[in-house]
Every structure is written in C-alpha cells, then in structure tokens.
Protein backbone atom coordinates (compact mmCIF):
# COMPACT_ATOMS: atom_id res chain seq x y z
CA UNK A 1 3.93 9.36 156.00
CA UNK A 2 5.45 5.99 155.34
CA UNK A 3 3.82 5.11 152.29
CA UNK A 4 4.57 8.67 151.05
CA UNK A 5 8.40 8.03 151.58
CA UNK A 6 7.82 4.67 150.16
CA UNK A 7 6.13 5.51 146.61
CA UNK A 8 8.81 8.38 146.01
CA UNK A 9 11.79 5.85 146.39
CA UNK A 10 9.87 3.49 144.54
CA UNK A 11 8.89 6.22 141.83
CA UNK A 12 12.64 7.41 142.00
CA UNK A 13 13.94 3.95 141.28
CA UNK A 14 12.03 3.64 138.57
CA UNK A 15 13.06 6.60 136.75
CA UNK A 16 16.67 5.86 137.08
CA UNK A 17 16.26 2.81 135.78
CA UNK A 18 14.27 4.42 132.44
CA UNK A 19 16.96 6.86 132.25
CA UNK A 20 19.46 4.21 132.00
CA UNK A 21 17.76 2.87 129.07
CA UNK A 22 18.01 5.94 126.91
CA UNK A 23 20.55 5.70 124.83
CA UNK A 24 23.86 8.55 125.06
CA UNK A 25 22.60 10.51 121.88
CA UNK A 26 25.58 12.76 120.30
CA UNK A 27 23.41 15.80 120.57
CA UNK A 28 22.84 15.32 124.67
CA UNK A 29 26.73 15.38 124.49
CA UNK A 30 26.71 19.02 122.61
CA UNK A 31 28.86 16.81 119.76
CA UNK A 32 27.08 20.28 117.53
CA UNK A 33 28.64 22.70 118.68
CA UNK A 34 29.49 25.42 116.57
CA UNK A 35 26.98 24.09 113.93
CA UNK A 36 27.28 23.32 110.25
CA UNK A 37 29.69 26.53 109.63
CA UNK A 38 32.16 24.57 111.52
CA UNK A 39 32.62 21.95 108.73
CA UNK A 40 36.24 22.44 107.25
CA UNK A 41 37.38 20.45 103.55
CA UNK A 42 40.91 18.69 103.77
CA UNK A 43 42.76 20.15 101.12
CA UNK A 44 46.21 19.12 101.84
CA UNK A 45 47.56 16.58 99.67
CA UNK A 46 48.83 15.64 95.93
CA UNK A 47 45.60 16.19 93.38
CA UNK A 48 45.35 15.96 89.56
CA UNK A 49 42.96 16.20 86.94
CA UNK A 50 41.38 17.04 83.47
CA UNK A 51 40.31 20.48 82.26
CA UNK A 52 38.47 22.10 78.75
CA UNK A 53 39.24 25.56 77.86
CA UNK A 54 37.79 28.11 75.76
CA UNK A 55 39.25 31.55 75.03
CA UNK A 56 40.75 34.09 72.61
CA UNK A 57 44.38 34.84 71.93
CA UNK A 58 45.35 38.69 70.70
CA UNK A 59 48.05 38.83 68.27
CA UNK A 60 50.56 42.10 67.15
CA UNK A 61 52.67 41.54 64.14
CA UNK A 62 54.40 44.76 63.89
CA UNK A 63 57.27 43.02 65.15
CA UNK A 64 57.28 40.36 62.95
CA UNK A 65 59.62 42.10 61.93
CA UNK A 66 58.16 44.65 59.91
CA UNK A 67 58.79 45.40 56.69
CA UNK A 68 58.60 41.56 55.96
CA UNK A 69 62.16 41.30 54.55
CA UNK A 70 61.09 38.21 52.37
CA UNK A 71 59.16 40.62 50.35
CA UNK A 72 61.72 43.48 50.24
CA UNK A 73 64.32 40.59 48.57
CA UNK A 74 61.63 39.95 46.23
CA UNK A 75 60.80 43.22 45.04
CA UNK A 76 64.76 43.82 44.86
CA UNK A 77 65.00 40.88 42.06
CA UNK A 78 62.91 42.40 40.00
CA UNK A 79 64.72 45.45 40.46
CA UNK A 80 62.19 47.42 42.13
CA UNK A 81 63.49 49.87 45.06
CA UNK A 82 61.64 52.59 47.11
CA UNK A 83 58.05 51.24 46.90
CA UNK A 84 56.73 51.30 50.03
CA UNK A 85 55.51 48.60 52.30
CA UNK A 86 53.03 48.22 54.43
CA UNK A 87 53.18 46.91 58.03
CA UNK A 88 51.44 44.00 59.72
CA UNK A 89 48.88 44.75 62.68
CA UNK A 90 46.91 43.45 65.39
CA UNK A 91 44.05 40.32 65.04
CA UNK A 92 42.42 38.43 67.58
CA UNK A 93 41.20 34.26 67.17
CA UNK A 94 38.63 32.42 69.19
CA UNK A 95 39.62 28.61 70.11
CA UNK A 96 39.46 25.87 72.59
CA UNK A 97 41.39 23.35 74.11
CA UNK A 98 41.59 20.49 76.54
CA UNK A 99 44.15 18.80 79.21
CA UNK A 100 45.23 18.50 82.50
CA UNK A 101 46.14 19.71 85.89
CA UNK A 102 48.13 18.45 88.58
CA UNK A 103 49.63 19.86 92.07
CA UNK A 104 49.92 20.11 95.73
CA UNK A 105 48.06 21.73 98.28
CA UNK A 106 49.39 22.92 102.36
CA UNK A 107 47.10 23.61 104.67
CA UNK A 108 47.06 25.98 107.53
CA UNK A 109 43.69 25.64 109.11
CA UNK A 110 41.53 27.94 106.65
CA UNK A 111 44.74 28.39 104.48
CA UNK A 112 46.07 26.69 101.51
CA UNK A 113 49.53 27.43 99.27
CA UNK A 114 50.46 25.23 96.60
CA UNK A 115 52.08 24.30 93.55
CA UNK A 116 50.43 23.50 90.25
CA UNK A 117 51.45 22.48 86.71
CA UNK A 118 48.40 23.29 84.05
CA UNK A 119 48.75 22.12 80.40
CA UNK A 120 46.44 22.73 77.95
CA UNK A 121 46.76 21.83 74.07
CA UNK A 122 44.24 23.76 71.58
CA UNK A 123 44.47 25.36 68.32
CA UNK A 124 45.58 29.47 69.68
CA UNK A 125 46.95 31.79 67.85
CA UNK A 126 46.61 33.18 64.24
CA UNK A 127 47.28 35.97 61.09
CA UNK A 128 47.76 39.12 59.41
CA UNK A 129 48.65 39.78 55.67
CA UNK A 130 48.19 42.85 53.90
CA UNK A 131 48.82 43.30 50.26
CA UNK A 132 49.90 46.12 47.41
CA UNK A 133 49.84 46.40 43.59
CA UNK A 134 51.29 49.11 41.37
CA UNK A 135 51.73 49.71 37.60
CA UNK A 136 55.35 51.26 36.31
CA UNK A 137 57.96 50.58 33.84
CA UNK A 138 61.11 49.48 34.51
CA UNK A 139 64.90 49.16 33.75
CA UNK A 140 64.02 46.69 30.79
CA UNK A 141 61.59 48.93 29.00
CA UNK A 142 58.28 47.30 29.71
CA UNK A 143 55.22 47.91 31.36
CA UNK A 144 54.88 46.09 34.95
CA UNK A 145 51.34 44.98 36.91
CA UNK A 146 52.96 43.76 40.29
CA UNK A 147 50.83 42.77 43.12
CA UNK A 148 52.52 41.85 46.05
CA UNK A 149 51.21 39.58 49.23
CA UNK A 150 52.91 39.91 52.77
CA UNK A 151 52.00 37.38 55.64
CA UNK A 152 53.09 36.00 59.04
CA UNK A 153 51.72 34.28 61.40
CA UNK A 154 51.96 32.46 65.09
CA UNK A 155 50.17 28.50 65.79
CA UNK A 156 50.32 27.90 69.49
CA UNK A 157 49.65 24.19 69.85
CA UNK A 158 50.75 23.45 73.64
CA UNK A 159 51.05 25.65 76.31
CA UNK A 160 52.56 24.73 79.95
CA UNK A 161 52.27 27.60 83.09
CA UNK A 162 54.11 26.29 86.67
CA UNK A 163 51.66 28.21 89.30
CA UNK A 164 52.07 29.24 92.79
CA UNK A 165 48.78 29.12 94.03
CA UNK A 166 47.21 30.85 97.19
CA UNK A 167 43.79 29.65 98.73
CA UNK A 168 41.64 30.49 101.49
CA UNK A 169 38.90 28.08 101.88
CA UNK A 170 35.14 28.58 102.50
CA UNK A 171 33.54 25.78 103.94
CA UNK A 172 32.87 23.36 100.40
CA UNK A 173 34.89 26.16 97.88
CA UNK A 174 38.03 27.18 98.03
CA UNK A 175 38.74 30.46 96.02
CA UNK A 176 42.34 31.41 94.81
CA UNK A 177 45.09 33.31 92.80
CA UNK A 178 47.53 31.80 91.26
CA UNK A 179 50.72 33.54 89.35
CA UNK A 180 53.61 31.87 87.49
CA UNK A 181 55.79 31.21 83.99
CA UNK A 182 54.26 30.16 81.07
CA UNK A 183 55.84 27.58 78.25
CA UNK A 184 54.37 27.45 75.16
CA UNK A 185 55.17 25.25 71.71
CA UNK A 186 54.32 27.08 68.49
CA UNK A 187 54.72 27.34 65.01
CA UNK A 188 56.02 31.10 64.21
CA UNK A 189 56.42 32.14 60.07
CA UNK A 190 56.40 34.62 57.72
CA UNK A 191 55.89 34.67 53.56
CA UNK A 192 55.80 36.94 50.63
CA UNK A 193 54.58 36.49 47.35
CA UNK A 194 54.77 39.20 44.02
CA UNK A 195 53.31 38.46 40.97
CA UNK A 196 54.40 40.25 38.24
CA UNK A 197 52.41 40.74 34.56
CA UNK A 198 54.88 42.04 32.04
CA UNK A 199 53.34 44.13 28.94
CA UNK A 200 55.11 45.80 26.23
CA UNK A 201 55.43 49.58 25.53
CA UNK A 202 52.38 48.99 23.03
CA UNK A 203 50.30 46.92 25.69
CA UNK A 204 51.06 43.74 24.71
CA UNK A 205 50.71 41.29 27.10
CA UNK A 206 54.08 38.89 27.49
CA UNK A 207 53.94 37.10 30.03
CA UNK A 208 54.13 36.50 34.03
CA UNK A 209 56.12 36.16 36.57
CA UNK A 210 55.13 34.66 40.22
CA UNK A 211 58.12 34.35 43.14
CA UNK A 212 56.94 32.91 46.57
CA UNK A 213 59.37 33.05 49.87
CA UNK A 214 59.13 31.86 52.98
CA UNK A 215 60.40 31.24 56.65
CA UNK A 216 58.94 29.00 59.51
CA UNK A 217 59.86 27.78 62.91
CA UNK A 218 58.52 24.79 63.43
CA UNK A 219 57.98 23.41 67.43
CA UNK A 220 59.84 27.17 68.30
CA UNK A 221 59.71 27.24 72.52
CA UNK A 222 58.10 30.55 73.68
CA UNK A 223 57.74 32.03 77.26
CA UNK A 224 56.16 34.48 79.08
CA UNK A 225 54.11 34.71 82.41
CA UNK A 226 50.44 34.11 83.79
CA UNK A 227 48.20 35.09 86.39
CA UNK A 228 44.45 34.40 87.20
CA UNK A 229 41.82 33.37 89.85
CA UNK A 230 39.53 30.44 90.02
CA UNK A 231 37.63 28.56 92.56
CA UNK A 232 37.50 24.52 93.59
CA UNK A 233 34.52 23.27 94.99
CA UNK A 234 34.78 19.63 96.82
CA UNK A 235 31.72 17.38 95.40
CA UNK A 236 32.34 14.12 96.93
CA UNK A 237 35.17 12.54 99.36
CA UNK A 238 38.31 13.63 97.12
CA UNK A 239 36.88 14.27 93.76
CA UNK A 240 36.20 18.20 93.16
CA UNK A 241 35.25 20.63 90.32
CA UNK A 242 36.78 23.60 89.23
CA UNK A 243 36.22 26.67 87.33
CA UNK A 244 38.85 29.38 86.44
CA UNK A 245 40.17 32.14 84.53
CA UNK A 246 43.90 32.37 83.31
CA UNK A 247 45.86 35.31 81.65
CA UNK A 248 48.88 34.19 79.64
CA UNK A 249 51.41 36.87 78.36
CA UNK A 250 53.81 35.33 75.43
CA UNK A 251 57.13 37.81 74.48
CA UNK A 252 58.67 36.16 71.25
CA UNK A 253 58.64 38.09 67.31
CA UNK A 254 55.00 37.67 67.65
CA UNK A 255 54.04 39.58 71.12
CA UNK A 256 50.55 36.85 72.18
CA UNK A 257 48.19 37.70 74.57
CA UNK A 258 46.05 34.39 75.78
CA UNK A 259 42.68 34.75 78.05
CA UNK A 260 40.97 31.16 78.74
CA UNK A 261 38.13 30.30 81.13
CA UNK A 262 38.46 26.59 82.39
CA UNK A 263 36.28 23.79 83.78
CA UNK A 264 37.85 21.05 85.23
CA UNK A 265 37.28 17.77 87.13
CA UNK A 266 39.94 16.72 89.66
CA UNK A 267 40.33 14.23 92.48
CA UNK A 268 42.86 15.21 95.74
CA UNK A 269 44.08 11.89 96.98
C-alpha cells in the first residue's frame, strides 16, 4: 500500500512540474472570445485623400434665357421683326475628372458621423444651338437669304460639395450617405450669328452680310446641393479605398444635373 501511495505522489509531482512548463497560451485564456466578427476598424480621426471620377452631366437651356436675345438684336438691325425663334433644349455630356477628399470621422462604437470636403476638377458640362434660314424681301427692295445660328452653353471646370456624412461600419467596410451644398466654377455663355446674302429684284447676287454677338461669364460661381452613398473599405493600418456615387444638382441660367461614380485612395491618420 506504501509504494502505491508513493508512485502517485511521485507521478503527481511530476505532472505539476510538466504543467508548469507549458507555456500560458492566449487561447487557454479564452483571449477569442466572440471570434473574428468581433474585430471593429477605428474610424475616428482626421483622413484625406485622392479620388478619379467619371460621369455625365444633363443640361436644359430653355432658360438660357430663351429666345436668345443676342439673336433677336440681330435680326432687329437688319430690320427683320416677327420671325420666329426657336428655343434651346436639353443635351447630356460624358466626362471625367480627378481630385481630392478630406474630412473627419466620430465614432460611436459601430457608428460614425462626419464632415467631408470633396473637390473634383474635370471637363462637365456642355451645348445646344439650333439654327433657321428664310428667304423674303425687305424694306430696301431686295431679295434676302438669312440663316441664322443660336447657341449657349455651360463649362463646369471645378466643383466643391461640404458633406455631412453618416456611417455604420461592418467589420473592414464602412457604408454611408452623405448630403450637403455644392460649389461649382464655370464658364456660362450665349451667341448668335445671321448671315445675310443680299440679291436684287432680278436675282443678282450683291453681296453679304455676316454679324456675330456674344456674352460669357467667365469663372461665374454656381450652387446647388448633393446627395449620394458610397462605401470605405480599410486595406492596411490607416490607408483605405473607397468607391462612391454622388448626385449634384446646379440652379443657375443653365439648370445642371451632375451624376459621378468615384474611386478613391485615402489614409485616416
């Protein structure tokens, strides 16, 4: 019975002392719990970074105004009244762009609100003309061919929106909405042109005529509002990538409807 006694102390001591070589592993401490799902992103903090866009921008130019009063003056010199005009409509222009982002994120556990300034400078924007031509006499007794050229256009070089953004983040992503103003610096004009070939009662040809006119704002500062959705995904320690949609709605003589989709590259410090 003693030796018994004596190998089970003797086999007890030696287990302790093998268990106190093991060393305290994280997982023996349940340091897993919850599992990978658990993981949350630290989004709180300044950020910036660079963006491309590619989009279309929707133009009406039935306010442009309309009839193009350039025209109307021209038609009065050479003292034609009553002929009607036609009006400017809608076009739509494909372009891209590049720039940059920048902001700040608060954090609420899964929740995130911030502030954001996008910029992005491209060629948006674009044209309508229309043109007429008509054959009469007039006051001085001869024959008139006049064709006549209306045009306007908009040439949005730079455009600015200041976003509220709200976030709710899923583990490496972090979806969102954003709404806010938009800014935007463009070049708005409008021109006419009537030529005018001048025969004689006989059809002699004697000659023409050609009278151009024309008005443009240059750098003219346009608003209006955006909205859109996107999502940030982090890649590696504080740089993340982007992707996003954005709506901007421009009220000026030209009403401008912009839709861009975005990639971006950023880094949240």
């Amino acid at each position: 019975m003693r030796r018994i006694l004596l190998a089970a102390v003797m086999l007890g001591a030696a287990a302790g002392a093998q268990a106190a070589d093991v060393p305290d592993l994280p997982i023996l401490r349940g340091a897993f719990t919850g599992g990978p799902a658990a993981a949350t992103v630290d989004w709180q903090g300044y950020y910036i970074g660079g963006q491309w866009g590619y989009g279309s921008s929707d133009e009406n130019f039935g306010r442009s105004p309309s009839p193009n009063p350039l025209l109307m003056g021209l038609l009065a010199e050479r003292g034609i009244s009553g002929w009607p005009t036609l009006n400017l409509g809608k076009v739509s222009h494909r372009s891209s762009g590049g720039g940059a982002f920048a902001g700040y994120n608060s954090q609420w556990e899964d929740v995130v609100v911030g502030v954001e300034a996008s910029y992005l400078h491209g060629g948006f924007g674009g044209s309508d003309s229309n043109s007429f031509n008509r054959f009469q006499a007039l006051a001085d007794g001869n024959n008139h061919d006049i064709t006549s050229i209306s045009r306007a256009f908009i040439d949005i070089n730079d455009m600015l929106t200041l976003r509220i953004r709200g976030a709710y983040q899923c583990a490496f992503f972090l979806p969102y909405l954003f709404g806010g103003v938009a800014l935007g610096n463009a070049d708005i004009g409008r021109s006419a042109t009537l030529t005018d070939n001048i025969y004689s009662p006989l059809g002699l040809f004697l000659g023409s005529v050609t009278r151009t006119a024309q008005e443009i704002q240059h750098s003219h500062l346009i608003y209006g509002y955006s909205a859109g959705l996107g999502v940030d995904m982090m890649l590696y320690h504080g740089l993340f990538a982007r992707a996003e949609w954005e709506y901007v709605r421009f009220t000026s003589s030209v009403d401008t409807s912009i839709n861009t989709v975005r990639l971006g590259l950023g880094y949240k410090f």
